[in-house]
Protein backbone atom coordinates (compact mmCIF):
# COMPACT_ATOMS: atom_id res chain seq x y z
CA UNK A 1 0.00 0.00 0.00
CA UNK A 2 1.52 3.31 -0.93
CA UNK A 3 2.20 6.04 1.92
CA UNK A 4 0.41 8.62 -0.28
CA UNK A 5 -2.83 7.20 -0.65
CA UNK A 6 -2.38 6.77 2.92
CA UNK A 7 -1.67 9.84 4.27
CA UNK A 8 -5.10 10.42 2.54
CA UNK A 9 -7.23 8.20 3.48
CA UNK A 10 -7.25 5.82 7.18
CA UNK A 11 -4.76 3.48 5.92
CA UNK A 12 -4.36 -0.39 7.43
CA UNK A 13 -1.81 -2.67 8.92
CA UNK A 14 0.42 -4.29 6.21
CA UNK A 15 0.60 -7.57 8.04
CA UNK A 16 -0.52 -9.14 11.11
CA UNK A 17 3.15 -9.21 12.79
CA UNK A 18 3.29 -5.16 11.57
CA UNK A 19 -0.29 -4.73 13.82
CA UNK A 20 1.10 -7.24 16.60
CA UNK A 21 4.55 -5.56 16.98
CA UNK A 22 2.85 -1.88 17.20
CA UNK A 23 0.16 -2.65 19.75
CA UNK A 24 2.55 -4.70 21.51
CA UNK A 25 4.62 -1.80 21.54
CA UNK A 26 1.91 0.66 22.75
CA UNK A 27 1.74 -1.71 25.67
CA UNK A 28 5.28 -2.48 26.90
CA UNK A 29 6.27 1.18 27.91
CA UNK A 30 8.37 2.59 30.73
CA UNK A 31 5.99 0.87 33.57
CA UNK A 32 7.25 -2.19 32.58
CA UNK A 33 10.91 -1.68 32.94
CA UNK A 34 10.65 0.23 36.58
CA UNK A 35 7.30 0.23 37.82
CA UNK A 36 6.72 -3.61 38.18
CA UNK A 37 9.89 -4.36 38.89
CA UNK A 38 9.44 -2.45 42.38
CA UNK A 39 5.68 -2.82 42.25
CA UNK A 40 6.42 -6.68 42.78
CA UNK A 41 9.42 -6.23 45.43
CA UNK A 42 7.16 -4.63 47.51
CA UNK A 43 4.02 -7.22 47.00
CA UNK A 44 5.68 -10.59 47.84
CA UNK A 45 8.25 -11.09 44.84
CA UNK A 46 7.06 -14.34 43.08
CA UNK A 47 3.61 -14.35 44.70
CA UNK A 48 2.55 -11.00 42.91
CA UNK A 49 3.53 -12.18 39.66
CA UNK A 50 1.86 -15.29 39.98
CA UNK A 51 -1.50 -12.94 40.56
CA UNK A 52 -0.05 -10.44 38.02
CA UNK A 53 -0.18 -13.33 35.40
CA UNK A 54 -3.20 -14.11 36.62
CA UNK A 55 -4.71 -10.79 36.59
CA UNK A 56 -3.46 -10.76 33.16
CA UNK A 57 -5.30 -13.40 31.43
CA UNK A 58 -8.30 -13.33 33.55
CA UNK A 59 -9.35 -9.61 33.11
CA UNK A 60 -6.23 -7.98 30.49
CA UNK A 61 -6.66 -10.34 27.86
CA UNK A 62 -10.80 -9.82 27.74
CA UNK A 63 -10.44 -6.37 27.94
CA UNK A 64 -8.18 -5.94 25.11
CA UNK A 65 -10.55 -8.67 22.78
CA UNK A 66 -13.38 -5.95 23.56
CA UNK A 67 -11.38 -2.78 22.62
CA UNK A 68 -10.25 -4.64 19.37
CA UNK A 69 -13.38 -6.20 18.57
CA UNK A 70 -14.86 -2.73 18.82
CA UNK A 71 -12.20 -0.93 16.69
CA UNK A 72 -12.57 -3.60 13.87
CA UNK A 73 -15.95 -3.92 13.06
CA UNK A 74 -16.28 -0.23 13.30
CA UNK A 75 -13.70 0.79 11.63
CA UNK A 76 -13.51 4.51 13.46
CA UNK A 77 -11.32 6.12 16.29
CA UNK A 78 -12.54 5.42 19.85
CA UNK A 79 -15.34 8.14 19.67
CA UNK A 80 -16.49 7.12 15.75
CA UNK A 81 -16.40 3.52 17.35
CA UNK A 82 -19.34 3.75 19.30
CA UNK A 83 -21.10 6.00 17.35
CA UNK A 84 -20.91 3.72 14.85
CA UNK A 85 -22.05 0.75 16.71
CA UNK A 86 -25.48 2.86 17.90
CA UNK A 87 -23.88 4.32 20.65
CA UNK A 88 -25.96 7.63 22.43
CA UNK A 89 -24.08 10.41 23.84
CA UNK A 90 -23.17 9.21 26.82
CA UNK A 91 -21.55 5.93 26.04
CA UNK A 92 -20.03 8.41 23.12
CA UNK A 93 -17.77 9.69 26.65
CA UNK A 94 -15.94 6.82 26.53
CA UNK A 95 -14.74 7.67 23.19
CA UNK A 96 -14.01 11.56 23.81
CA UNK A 97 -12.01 10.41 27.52
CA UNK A 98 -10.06 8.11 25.01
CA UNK A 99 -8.93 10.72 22.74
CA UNK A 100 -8.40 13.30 25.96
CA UNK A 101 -6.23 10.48 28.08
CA UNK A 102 -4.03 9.98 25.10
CA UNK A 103 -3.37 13.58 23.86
CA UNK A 104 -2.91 14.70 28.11
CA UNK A 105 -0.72 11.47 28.98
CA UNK A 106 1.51 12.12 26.15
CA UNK A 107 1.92 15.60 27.53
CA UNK A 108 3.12 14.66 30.52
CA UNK A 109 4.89 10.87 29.76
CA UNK A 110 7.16 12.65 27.42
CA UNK A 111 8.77 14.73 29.97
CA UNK A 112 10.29 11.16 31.58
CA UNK A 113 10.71 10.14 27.32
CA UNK A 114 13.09 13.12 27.38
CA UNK A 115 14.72 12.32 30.74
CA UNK A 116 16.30 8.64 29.17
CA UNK A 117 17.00 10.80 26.03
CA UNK A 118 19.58 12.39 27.53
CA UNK A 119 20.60 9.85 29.79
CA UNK A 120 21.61 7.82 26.71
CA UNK A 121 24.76 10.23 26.14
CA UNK A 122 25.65 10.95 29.76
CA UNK A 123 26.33 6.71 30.37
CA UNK A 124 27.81 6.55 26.61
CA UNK A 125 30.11 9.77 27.39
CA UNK A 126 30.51 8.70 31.15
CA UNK A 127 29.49 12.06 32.43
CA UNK A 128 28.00 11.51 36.08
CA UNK A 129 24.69 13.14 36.77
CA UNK A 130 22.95 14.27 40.02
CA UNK A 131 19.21 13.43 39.43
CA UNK A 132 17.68 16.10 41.33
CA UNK A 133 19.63 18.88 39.52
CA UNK A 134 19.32 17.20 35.96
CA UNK A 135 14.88 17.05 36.87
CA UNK A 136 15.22 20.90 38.28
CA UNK A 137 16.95 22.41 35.16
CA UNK A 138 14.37 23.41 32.63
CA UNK A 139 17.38 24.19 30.07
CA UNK A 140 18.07 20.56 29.65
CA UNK A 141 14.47 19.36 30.28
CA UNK A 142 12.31 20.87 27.88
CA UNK A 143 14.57 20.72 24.84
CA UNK A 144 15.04 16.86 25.74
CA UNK A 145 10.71 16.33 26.04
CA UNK A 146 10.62 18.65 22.04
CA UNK A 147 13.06 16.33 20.66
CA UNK A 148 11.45 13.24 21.84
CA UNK A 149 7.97 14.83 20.65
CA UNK A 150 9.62 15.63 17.36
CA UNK A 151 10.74 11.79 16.79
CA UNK A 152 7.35 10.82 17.60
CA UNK A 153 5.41 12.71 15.04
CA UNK A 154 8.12 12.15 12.60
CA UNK A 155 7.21 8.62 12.65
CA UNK A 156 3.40 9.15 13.05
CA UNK A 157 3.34 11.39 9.65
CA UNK A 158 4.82 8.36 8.05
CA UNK A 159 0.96 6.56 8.00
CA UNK A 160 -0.20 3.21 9.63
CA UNK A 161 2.05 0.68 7.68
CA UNK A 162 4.75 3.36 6.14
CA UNK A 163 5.51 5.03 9.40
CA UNK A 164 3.87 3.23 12.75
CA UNK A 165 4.31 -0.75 11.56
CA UNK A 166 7.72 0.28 9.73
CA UNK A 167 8.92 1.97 12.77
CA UNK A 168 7.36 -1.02 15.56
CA UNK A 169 8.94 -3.84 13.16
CA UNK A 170 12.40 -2.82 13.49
CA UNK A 171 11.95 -0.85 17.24
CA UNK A 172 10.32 -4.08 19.37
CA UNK A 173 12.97 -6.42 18.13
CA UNK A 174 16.02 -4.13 18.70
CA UNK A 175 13.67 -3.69 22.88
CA UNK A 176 13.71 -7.23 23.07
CA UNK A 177 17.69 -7.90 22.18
CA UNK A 178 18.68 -5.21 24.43
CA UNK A 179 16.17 -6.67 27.29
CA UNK A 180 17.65 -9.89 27.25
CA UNK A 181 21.54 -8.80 26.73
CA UNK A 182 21.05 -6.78 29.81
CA UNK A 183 19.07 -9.33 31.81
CA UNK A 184 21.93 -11.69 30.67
CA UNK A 185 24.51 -9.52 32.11
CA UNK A 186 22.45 -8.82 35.06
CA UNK A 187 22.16 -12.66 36.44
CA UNK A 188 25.30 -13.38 35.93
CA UNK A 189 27.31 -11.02 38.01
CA UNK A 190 28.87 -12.26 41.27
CA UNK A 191 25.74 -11.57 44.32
CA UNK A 192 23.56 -11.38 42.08
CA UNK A 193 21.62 -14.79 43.78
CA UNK A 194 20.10 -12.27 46.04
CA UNK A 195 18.28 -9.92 43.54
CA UNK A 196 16.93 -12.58 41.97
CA UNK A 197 15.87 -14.49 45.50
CA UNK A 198 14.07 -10.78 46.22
CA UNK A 199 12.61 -10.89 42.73
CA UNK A 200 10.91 -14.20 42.16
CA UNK A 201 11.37 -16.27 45.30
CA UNK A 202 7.17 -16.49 46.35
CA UNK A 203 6.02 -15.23 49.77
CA UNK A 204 2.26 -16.05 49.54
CA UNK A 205 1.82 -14.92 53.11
CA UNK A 206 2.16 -11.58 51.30
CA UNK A 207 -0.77 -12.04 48.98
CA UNK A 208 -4.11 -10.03 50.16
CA UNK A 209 -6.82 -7.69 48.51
CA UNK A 210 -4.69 -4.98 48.52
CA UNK A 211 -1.87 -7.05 46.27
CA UNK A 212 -4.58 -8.57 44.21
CA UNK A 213 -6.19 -4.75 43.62
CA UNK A 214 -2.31 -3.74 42.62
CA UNK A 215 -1.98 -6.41 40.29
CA UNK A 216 -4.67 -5.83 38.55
CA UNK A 217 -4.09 -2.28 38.36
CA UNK A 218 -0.81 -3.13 37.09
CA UNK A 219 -2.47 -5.28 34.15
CA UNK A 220 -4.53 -2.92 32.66
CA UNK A 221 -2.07 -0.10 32.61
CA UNK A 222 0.48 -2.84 31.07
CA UNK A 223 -2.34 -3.94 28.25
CA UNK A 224 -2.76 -0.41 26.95
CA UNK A 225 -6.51 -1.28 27.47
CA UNK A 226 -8.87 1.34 28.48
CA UNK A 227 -6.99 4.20 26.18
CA UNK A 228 -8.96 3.82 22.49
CA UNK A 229 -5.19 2.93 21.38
CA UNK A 230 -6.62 -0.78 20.85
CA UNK A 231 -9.65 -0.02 19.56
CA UNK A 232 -7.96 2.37 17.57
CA UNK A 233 -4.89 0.18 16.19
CA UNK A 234 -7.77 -2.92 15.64
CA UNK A 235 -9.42 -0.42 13.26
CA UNK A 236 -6.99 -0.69 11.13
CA UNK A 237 -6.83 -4.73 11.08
CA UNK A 238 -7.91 -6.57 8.01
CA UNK A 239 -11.38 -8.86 8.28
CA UNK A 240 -9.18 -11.52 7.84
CA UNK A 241 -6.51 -10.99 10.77
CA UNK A 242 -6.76 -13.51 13.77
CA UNK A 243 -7.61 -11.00 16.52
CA UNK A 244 -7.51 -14.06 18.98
CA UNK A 245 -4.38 -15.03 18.66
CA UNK A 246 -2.88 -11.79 17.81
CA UNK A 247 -3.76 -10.68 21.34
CA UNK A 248 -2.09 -13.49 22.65
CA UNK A 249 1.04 -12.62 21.56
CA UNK A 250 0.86 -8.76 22.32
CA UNK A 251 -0.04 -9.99 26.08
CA UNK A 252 2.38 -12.26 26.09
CA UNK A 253 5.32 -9.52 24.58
CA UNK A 254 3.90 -7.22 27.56
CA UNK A 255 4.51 -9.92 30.43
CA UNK A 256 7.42 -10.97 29.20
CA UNK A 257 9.19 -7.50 28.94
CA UNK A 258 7.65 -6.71 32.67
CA UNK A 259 8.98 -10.09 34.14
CA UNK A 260 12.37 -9.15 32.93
CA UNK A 261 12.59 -5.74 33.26
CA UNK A 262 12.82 -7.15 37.56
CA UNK A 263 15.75 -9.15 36.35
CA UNK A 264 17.39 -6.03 34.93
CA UNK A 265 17.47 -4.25 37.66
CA UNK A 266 17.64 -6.45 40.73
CA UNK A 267 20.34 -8.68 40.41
CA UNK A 268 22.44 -6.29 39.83
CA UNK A 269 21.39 -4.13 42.59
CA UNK A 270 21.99 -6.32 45.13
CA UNK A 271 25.36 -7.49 43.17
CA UNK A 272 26.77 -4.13 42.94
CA UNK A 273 25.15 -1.70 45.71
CA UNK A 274 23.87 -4.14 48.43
CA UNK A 275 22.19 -2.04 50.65
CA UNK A 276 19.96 0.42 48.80
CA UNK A 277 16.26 0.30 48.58
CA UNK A 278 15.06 -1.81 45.75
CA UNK A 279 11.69 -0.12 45.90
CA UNK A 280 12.45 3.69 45.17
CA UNK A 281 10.21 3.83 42.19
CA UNK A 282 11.80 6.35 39.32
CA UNK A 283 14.43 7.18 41.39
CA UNK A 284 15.46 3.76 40.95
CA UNK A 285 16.45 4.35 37.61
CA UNK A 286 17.52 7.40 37.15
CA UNK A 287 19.18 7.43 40.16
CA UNK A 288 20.34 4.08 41.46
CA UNK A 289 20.99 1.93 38.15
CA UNK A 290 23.65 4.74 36.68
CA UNK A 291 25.39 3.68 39.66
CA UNK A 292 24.83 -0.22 39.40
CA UNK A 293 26.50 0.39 35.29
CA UNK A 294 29.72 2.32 36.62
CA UNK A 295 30.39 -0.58 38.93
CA UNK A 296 30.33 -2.86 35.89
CA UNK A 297 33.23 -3.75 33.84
CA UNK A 298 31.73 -1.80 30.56
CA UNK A 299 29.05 -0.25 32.34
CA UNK A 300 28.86 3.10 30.36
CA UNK A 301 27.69 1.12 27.11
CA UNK A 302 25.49 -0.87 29.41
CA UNK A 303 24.11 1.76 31.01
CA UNK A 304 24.02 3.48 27.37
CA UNK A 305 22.07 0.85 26.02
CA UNK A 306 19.93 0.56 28.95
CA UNK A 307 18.42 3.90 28.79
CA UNK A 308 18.22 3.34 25.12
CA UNK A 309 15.87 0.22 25.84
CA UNK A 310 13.39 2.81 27.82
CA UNK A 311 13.92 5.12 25.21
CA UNK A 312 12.43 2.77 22.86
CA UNK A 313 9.89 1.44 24.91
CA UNK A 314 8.93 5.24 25.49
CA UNK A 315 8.76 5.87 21.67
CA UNK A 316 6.60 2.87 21.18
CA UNK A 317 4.23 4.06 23.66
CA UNK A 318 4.06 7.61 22.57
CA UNK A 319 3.60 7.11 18.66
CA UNK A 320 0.19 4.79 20.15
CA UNK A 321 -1.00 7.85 22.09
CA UNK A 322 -0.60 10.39 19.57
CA UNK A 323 -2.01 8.17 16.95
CA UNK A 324 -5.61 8.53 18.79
CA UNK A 325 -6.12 12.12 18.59
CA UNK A 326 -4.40 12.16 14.95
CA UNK A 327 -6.74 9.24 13.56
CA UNK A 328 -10.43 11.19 15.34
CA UNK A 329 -9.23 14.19 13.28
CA UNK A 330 -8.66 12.35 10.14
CA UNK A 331 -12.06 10.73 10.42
CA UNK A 332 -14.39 12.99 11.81
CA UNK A 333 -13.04 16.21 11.31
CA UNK A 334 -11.38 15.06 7.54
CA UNK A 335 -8.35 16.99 7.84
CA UNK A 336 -4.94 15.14 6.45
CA UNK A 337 -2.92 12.83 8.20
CA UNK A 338 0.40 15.69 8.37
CA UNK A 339 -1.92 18.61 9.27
CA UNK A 340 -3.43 16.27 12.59
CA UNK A 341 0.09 15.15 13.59
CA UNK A 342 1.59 18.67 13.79
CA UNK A 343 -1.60 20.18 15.31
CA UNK A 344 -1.56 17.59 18.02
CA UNK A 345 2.33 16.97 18.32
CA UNK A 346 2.43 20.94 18.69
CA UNK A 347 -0.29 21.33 21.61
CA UNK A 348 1.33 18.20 23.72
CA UNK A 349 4.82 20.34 23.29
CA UNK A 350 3.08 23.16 24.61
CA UNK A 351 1.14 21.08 27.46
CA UNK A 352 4.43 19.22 28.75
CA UNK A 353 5.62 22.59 29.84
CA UNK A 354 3.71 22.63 32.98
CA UNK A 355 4.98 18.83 33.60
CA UNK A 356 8.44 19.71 32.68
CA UNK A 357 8.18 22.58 35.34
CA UNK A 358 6.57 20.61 38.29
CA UNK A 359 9.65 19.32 39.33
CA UNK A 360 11.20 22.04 39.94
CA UNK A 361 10.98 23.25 44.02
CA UNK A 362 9.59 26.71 44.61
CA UNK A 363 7.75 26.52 41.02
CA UNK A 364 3.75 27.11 40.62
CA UNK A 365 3.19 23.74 38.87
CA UNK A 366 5.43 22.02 41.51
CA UNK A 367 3.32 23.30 44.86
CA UNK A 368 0.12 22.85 43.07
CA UNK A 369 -2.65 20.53 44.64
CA UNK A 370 -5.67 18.87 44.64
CA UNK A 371 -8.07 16.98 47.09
CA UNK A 372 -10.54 14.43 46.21
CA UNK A 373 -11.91 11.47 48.49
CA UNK A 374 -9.08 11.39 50.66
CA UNK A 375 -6.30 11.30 48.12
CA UNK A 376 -3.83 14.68 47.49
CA UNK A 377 -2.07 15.05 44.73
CA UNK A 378 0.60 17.59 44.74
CA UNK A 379 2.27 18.85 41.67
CA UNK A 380 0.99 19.25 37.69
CA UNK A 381 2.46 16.13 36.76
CA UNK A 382 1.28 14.18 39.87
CA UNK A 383 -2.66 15.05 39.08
CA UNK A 384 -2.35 14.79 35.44
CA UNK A 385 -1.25 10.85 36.11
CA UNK A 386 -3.66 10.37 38.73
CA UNK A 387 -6.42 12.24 37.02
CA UNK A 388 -5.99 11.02 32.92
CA UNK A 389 -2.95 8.20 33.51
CA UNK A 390 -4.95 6.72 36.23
CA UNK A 391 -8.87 7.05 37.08
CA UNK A 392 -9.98 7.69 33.41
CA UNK A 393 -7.92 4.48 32.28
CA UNK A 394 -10.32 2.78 34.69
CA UNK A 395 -13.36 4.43 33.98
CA UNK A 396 -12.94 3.62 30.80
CA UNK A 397 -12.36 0.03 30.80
CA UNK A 398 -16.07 -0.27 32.62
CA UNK A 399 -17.94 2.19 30.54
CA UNK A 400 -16.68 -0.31 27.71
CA UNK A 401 -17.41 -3.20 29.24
CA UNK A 402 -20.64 -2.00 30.14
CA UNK A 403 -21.01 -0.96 26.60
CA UNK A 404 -20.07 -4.01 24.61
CA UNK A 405 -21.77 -6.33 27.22
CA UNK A 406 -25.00 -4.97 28.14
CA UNK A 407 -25.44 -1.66 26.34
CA UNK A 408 -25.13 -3.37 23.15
CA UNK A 409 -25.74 -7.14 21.13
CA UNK A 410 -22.59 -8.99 23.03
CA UNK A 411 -22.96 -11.42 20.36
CA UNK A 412 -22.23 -9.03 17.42
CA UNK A 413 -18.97 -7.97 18.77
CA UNK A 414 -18.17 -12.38 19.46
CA UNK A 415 -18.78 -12.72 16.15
CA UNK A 416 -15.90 -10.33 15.22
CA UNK A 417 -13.62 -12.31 17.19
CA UNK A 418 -14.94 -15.09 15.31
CA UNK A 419 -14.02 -13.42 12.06
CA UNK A 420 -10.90 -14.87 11.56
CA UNK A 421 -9.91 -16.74 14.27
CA UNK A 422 -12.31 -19.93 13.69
CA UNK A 423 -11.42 -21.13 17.26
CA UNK A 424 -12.86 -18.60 18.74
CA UNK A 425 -16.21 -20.90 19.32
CA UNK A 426 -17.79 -23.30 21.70
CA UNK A 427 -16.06 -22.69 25.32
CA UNK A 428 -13.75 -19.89 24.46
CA UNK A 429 -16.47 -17.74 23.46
CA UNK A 430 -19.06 -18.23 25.96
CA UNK A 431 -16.52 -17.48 28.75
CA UNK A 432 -15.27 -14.31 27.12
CA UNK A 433 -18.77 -13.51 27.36
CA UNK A 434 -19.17 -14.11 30.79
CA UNK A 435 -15.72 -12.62 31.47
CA UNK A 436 -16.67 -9.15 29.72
CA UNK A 437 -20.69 -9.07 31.07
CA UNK A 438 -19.87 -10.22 34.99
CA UNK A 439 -16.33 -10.63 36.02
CA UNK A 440 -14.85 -7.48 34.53
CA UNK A 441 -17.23 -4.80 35.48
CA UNK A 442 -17.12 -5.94 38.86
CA UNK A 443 -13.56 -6.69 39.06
CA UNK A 444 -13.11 -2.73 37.28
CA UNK A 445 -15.48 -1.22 40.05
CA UNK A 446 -13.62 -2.61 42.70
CA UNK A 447 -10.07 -1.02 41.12
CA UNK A 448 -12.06 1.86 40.91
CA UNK A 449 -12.92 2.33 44.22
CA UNK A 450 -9.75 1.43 45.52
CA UNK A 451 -8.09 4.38 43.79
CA UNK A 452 -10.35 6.45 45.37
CA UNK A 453 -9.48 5.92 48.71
CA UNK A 454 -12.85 3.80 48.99
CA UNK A 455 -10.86 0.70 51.02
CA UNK A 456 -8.55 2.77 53.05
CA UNK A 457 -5.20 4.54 51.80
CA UNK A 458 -5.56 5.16 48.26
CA UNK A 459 -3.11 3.41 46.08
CA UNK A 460 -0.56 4.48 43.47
CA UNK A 461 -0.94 4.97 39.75
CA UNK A 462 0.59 5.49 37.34
């Protein structure tokens, strides 16, 4: 398919591993590599990602069927998605908080894109860096968040299968080398026994409702579901791609990446600075891990590459999120594919400002707050992940649910599944069913409520 007509019209994937290796890559994103790494440290090591698998195929995989399902037979961005399927006004929400998560989350998630931008030359050169004071100088943070916006609509103008499945084809396998060179490194290093004893060794006495509500927050951040970039991306799937099995594999990339991502970082934490807190959340790697790379033989190009690997798993995340705003413009509002990416690309510049300048002490954006059922959230960036990275997600995961399982014929959006993937029948369908009518909205509400303080102390996002 030529870019040209492309650029014109919607476009479509060029092959099922070009849709798999994008939407994969919209999934694994910088969460992976840090956040469940310490997420699971804190939660009973092997235990939580025995319910973090769980959590996974129980109420992920479902989820993301439904937001593909949806995108496919519709054909349309999040909002033209339920539109098209008969949707009123108010289920229509779902589509607009779609299009608003994606546009304000890439405002904000480029800032920490920028961050391992330049973090890539300060390991390669060997230049040490104090965290704080890199985060509190605007000079080297804004340019750094541009750049990284820049590379992202660069590749977005390219079209669905000239610029997006071009750019994932070549990007996910280069994440997955460098994942598994470092992870190699990692495990091998003398100490390293305990890291990995921290990691994975299970400590089911751990496990409660509060561990099960983390994993599955965890999941569904992971998936990518609840942000229109799935319904989105399956838009763009031929009637004859296997959604099944398709989703398989992107769930499968995403758990894969998280699981080693913890042995990364951990065995060669405890290896090389025994001692430090293995649960210090970005810190950790902005912070701790340049440290862990100078005490390795080689460790600047480790530590290069390393913070090239989040680089990459940024870009893949942030070409997904600025695809949603830039593919509602092109259909509903019929403006060309170049004129939606700058438009968009240009406001999120403008928007990561703010973000760019919370983390700087003494700043507006940085003292900034907000109360709301018990939880405060101090700082622009802070309430832009709670508010859009965080409780939207959710909401919009059961507003979906709600929407392909009781607002609408169930059965209509099975028989997309279907289309395709001809063992989607008998058992497998009926408990998909069941999964997206009963056990997700309830299993959503209870997330839900648990990030609003509902259950006691509110829990992180992000």
């Amino acid at each position: 398919m030529a870019i040209s007509s492309e650029t014109q019209g919607r476009g479509q994937w060029g092959s099922s591993l070009g849709f798999i290796m994008a939407a994969a890559g919209s999934a694994v994103g910088l969460g992976n590599i840090w956040r469940f790494p310490y997420l699971t440290g804190q939660n009973g090591g092997g235990a939580f990602v025995f319910v973090y698998i769980l959590c996974v195929i129980l109420i992920g995989l479902p989820l993301l069927l439904n937001e593909i399902s949806l995108g496919r037979l519709s054909g349309k961005n999040p909002i033209g998605a339920i539109r098209g399927t008969g949707g009123n006004k108010f289920w229509q929400l779902a589509g607009i908080l779609c299009i608003l998560v994606c546009f304000f989350v890439l405002s904000y998630y480029s800032v920490i894109a920028g961050w391992t931008l330049g973090y890539i030359f300060t390991e390669v050169i060997n230049i040490p860096v104090d965290f704080e004071e890199f985060q509190q100088t605007p000079s080297y943070i804004i340019p750094l968040t541009f750049a990284f916006l820049l590379m992202t609509i660069g590749i977005v103008l390219g079209g669905v299968s000239g610029g997006i499945e071009k750019a994932a084809k070549f990007l996910m396998p280069l994440l997955l080398i460098i994942v598994l060179f470092i992870a190699g490194r990692s495990v091998t290093l003398e100490g390293a026994g305990a890291g990995i004893e921290y990691y994975l060794n299970p400590d089911f006495s751990k496990i409660n409702s509060k561990v099960v509500l983390q994993a599955l927050g965890q999941a569904f951040f992971s998936m990518s579901v609840g942000w229109g970039l799935m319904i989105t991306f399956g838009s763009y799937l031929p009637k004859n791609g296997n959604i099944v099995s398709s989703s398989g594999w992107i769930a499968g990339m995403d758990t894969v990446v998280a699981l080693m991502g913890g042995l990364m970082v951990f065995p060669a934490l405890f290896a090389l600075l025994p001692g430090k807190d293995p649960a210090a959340g970005p810190a950790l790697v902005f912070d701790v891990l340049p440290k862990v790379f100078d005490a390795m033989p080689g460790g600047n190009i480790i530590g290069g590459m390393f913070f090239l690997l989040l680089m990459v798993a940024a870009l893949t995340s942030t070409i997904s999120m600025l695809e949603v705003p830039v593919a509602f413009l092109i259909d509903d509002k019929k403006w060309s594919r170049k004129k939606a990416a700058w438009t968009v690309g240009i406001a999120a510049m403008v928007l990561s400002v703010p973000s760019a300048l919370s983390s700087i002490e003494g700043n507006f954006f940085n003292s900034l707050s907000i109360s709301f059922l018990g939880n405060t959230k101090v700082g622009f960036f802070d309430i832009m992940d709670f508010t859009f990275g965080t409780v939207a997600v959710v909401i919009i995961c059961l507003m979906l649910s709600l929407y392909t399982g009781w607002a609408k014929k169930i059965s209509d959006f099975a028989d997309e599944l279907a289309t395709g993937a001809p063992e989607f029948k008998g058992f497998s369908r009926k408990a998909w069913i069941f999964f997206i009518k009963w056990v997700c909205p309830v299993v959503i509400a209870l997330v839900l409520l648990d990030l609003l303080g509902v259950f006691g102390t509110p829990q992180e996002g992000g």
